[in-house]
Structures are given as C-alpha cells and as structure tokens.
PDB file of N, CA and C in Angstrom:
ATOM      1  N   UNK A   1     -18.409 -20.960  10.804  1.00  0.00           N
ATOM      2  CA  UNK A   1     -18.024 -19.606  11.192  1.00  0.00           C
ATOM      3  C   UNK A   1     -16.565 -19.596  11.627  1.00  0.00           C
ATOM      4  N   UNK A   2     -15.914 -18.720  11.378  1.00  0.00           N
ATOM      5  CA  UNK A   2     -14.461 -18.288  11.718  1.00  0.00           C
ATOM      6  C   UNK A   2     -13.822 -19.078  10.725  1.00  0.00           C
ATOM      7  N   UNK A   3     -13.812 -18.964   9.539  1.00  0.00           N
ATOM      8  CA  UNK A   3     -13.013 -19.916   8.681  1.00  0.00           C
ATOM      9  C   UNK A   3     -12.091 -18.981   8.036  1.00  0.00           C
ATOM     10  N   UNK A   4     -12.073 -17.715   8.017  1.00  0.00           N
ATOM     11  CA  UNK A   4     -10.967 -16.426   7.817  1.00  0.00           C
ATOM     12  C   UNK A   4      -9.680 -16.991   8.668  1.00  0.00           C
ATOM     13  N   UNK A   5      -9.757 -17.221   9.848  1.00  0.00           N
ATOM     14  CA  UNK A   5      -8.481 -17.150   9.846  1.00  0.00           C
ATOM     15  C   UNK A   5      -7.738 -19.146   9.708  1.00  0.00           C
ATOM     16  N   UNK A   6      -8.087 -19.467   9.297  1.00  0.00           N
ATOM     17  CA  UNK A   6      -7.191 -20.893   8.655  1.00  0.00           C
ATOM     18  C   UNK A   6      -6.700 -20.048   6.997  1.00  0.00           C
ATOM     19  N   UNK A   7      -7.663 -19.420   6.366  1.00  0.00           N
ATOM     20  CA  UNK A   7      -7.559 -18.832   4.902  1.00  0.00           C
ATOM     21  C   UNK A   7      -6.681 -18.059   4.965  1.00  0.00           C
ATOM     22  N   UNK A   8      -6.134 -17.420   6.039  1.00  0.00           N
ATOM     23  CA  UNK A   8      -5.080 -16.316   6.705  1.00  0.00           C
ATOM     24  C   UNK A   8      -5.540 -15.075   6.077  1.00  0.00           C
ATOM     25  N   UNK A   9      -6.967 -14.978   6.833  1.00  0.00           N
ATOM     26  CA  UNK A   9      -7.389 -13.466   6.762  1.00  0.00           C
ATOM     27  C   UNK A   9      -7.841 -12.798   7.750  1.00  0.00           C
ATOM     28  N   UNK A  10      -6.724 -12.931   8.537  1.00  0.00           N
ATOM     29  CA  UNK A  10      -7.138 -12.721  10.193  1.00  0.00           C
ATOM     30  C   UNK A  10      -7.556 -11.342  10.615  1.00  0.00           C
ATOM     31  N   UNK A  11      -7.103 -10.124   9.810  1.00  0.00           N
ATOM     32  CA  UNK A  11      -7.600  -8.826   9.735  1.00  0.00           C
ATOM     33  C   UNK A  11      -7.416  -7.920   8.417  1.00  0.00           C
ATOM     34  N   UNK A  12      -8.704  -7.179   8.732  1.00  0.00           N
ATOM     35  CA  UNK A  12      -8.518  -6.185   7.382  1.00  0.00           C
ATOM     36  C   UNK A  12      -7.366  -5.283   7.588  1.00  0.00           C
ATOM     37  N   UNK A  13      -6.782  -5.014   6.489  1.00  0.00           N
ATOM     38  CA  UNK A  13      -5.974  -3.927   6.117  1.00  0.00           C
ATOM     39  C   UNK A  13      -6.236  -2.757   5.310  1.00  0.00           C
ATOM     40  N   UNK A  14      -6.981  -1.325   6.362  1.00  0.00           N
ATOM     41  CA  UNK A  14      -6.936  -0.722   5.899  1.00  0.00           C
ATOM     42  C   UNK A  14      -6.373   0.465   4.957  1.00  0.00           C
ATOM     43  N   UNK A  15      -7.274   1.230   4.148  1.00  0.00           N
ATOM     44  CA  UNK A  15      -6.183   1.866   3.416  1.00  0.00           C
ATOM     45  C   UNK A  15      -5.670   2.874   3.812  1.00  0.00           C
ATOM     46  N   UNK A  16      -4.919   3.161   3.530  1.00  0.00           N
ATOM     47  CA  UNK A  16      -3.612   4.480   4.177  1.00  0.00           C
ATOM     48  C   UNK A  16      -3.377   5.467   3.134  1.00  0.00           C
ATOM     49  N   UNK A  17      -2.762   6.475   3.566  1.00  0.00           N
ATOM     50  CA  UNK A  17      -2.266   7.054   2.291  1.00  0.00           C
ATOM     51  C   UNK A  17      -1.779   6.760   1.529  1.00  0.00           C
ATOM     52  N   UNK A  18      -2.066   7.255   0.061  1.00  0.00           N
ATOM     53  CA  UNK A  18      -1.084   7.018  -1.315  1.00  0.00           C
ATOM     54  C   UNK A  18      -0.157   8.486  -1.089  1.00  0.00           C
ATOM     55  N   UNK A  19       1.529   7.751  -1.317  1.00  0.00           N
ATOM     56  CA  UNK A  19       2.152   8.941  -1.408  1.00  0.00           C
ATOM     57  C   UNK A  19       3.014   8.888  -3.294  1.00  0.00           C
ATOM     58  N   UNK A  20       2.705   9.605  -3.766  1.00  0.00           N
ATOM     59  CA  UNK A  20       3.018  10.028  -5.215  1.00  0.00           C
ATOM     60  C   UNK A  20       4.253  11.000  -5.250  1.00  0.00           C
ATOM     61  N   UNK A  21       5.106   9.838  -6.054  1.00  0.00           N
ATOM     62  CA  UNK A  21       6.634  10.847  -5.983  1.00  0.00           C
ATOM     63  C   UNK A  21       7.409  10.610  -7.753  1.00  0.00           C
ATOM     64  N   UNK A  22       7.984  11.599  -8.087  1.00  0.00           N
ATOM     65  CA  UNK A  22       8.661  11.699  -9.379  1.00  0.00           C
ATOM     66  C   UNK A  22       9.604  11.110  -9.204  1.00  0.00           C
ATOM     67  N   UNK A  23      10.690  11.449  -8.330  1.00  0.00           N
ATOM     68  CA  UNK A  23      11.954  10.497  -8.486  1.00  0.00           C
ATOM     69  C   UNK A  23      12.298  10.129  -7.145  1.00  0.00           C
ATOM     70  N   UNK A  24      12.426   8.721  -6.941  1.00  0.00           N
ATOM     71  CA  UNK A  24      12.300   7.971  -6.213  1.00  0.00           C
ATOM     72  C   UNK A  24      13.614   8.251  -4.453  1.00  0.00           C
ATOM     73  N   UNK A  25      14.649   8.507  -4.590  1.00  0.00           N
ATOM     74  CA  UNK A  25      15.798   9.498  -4.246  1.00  0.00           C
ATOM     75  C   UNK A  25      15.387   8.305  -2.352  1.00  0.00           C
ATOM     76  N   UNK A  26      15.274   6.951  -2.557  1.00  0.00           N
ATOM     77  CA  UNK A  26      14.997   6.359  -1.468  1.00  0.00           C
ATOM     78  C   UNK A  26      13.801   6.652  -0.579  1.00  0.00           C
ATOM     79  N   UNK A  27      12.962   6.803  -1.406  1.00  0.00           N
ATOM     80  CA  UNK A  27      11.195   6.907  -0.420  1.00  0.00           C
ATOM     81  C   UNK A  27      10.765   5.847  -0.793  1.00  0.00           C
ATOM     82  N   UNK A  28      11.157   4.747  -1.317  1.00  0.00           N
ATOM     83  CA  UNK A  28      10.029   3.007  -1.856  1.00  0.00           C
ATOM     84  C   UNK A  28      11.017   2.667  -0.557  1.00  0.00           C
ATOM     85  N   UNK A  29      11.728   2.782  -0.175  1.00  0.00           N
ATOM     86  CA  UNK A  29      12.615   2.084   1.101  1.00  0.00           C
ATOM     87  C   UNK A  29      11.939   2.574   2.478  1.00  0.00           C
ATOM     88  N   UNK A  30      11.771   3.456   2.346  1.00  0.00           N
ATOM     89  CA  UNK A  30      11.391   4.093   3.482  1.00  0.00           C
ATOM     90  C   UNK A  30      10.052   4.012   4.291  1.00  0.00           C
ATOM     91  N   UNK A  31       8.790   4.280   3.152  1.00  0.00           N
ATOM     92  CA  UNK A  31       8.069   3.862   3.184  1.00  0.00           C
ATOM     93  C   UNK A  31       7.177   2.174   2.944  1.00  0.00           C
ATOM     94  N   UNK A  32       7.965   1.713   2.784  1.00  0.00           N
ATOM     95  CA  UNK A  32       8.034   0.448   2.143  1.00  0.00           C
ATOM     96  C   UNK A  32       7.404  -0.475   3.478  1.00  0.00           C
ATOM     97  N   UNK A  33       7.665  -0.705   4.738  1.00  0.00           N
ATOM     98  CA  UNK A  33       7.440  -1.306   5.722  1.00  0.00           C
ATOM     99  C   UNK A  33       6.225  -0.768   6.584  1.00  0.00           C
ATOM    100  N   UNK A  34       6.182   0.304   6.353  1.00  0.00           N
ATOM    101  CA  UNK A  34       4.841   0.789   7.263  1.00  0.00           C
ATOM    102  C   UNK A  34       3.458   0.399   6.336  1.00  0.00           C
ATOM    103  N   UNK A  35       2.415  -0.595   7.344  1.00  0.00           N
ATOM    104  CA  UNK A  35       1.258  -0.911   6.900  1.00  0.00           C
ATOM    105  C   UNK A  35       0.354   0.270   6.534  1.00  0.00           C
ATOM    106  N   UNK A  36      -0.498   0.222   5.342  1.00  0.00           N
ATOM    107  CA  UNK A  36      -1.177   0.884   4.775  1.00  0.00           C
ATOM    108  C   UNK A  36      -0.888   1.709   3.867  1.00  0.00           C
ATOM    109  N   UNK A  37       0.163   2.363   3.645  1.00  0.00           N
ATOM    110  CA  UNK A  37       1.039   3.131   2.484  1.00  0.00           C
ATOM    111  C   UNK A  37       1.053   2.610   1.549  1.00  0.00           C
ATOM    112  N   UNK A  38       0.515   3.211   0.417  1.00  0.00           N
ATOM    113  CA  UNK A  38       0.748   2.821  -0.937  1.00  0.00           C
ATOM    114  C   UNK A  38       1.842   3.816  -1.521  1.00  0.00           C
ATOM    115  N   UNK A  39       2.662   4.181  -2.453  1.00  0.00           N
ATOM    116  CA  UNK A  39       3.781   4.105  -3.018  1.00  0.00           C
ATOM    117  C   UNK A  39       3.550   4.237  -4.423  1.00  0.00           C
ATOM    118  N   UNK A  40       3.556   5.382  -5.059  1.00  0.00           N
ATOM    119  CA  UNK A  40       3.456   5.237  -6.340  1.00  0.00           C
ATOM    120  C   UNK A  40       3.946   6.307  -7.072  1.00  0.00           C
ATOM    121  N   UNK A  41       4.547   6.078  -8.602  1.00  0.00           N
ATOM    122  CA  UNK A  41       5.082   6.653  -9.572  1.00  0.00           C
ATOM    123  C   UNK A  41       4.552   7.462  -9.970  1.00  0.00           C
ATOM    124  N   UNK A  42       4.431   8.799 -10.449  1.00  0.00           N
ATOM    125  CA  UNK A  42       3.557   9.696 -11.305  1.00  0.00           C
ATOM    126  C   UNK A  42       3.705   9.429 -12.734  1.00  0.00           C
ATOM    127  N   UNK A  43       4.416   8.864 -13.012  1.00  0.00           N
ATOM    128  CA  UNK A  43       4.241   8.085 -14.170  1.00  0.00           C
ATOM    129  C   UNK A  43       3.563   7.030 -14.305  1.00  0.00           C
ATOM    130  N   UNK A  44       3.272   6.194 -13.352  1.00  0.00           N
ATOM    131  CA  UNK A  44       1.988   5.194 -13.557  1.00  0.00           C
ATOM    132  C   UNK A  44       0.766   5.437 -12.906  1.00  0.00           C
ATOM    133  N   UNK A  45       0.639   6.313 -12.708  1.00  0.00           N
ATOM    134  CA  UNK A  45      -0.718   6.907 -11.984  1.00  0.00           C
ATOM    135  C   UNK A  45      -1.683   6.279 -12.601  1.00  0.00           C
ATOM    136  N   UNK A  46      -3.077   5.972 -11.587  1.00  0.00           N
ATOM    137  CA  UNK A  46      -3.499   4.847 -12.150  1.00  0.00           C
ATOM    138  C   UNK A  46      -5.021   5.315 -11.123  1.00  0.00           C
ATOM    139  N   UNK A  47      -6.383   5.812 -12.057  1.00  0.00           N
ATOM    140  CA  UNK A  47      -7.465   6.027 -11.305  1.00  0.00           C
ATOM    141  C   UNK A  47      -7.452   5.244 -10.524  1.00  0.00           C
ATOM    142  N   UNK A  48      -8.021   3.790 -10.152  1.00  0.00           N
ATOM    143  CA  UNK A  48      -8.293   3.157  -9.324  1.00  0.00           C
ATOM    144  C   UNK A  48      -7.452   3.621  -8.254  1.00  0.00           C
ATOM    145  N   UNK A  49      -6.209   3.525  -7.999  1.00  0.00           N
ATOM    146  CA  UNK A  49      -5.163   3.573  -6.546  1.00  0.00           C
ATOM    147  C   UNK A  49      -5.799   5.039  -6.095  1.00  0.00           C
ATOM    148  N   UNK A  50      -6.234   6.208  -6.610  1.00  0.00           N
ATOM    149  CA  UNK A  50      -6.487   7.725  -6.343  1.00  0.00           C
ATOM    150  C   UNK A  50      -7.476   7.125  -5.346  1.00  0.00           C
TER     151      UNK A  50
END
C-alpha cells in the first residue's frame, strides 16, 4: 500500500476548464501555468477533450 507516491502519483489532477480560442493573440501563455486548464485550438477540436 502507498506505492503511488515513489511512482510520483502523489495526487489526482483534476479537470478544469477547456478554454477554446481561434487565434491565439497570447492566451497559451497565460493560461499555460494554472493547474487544470486545458487550452485548445478550434481547429483541432477533438471529441474526447469536450
């Protein structure tokens, strides 16, 4: 028991919002550091990430 964290899975990371943007105009920077944000292109929109 407790073998998660030697594997370095010391906590879940839940999911956060997906924010969906056309042209990028410095929001992958911005958002980029805050945990749980996903980040994505409307050009690669992609069921699974929805």
């Amino acid at each position: 028991a407790g073998k998660g964290k030697m594997r370095n899975r010391r906590r879940v990371q839940r999911k956060g919002p997906l924010i969906i943007y056309n042209k990028d105009k410095g929001l992958t920077r911005a958002f980029r550091n805050i945990p749980g944000i996903e980040m994505l292109n409307v050009n690669k929109l992609n069921l699974l990430k929805l």
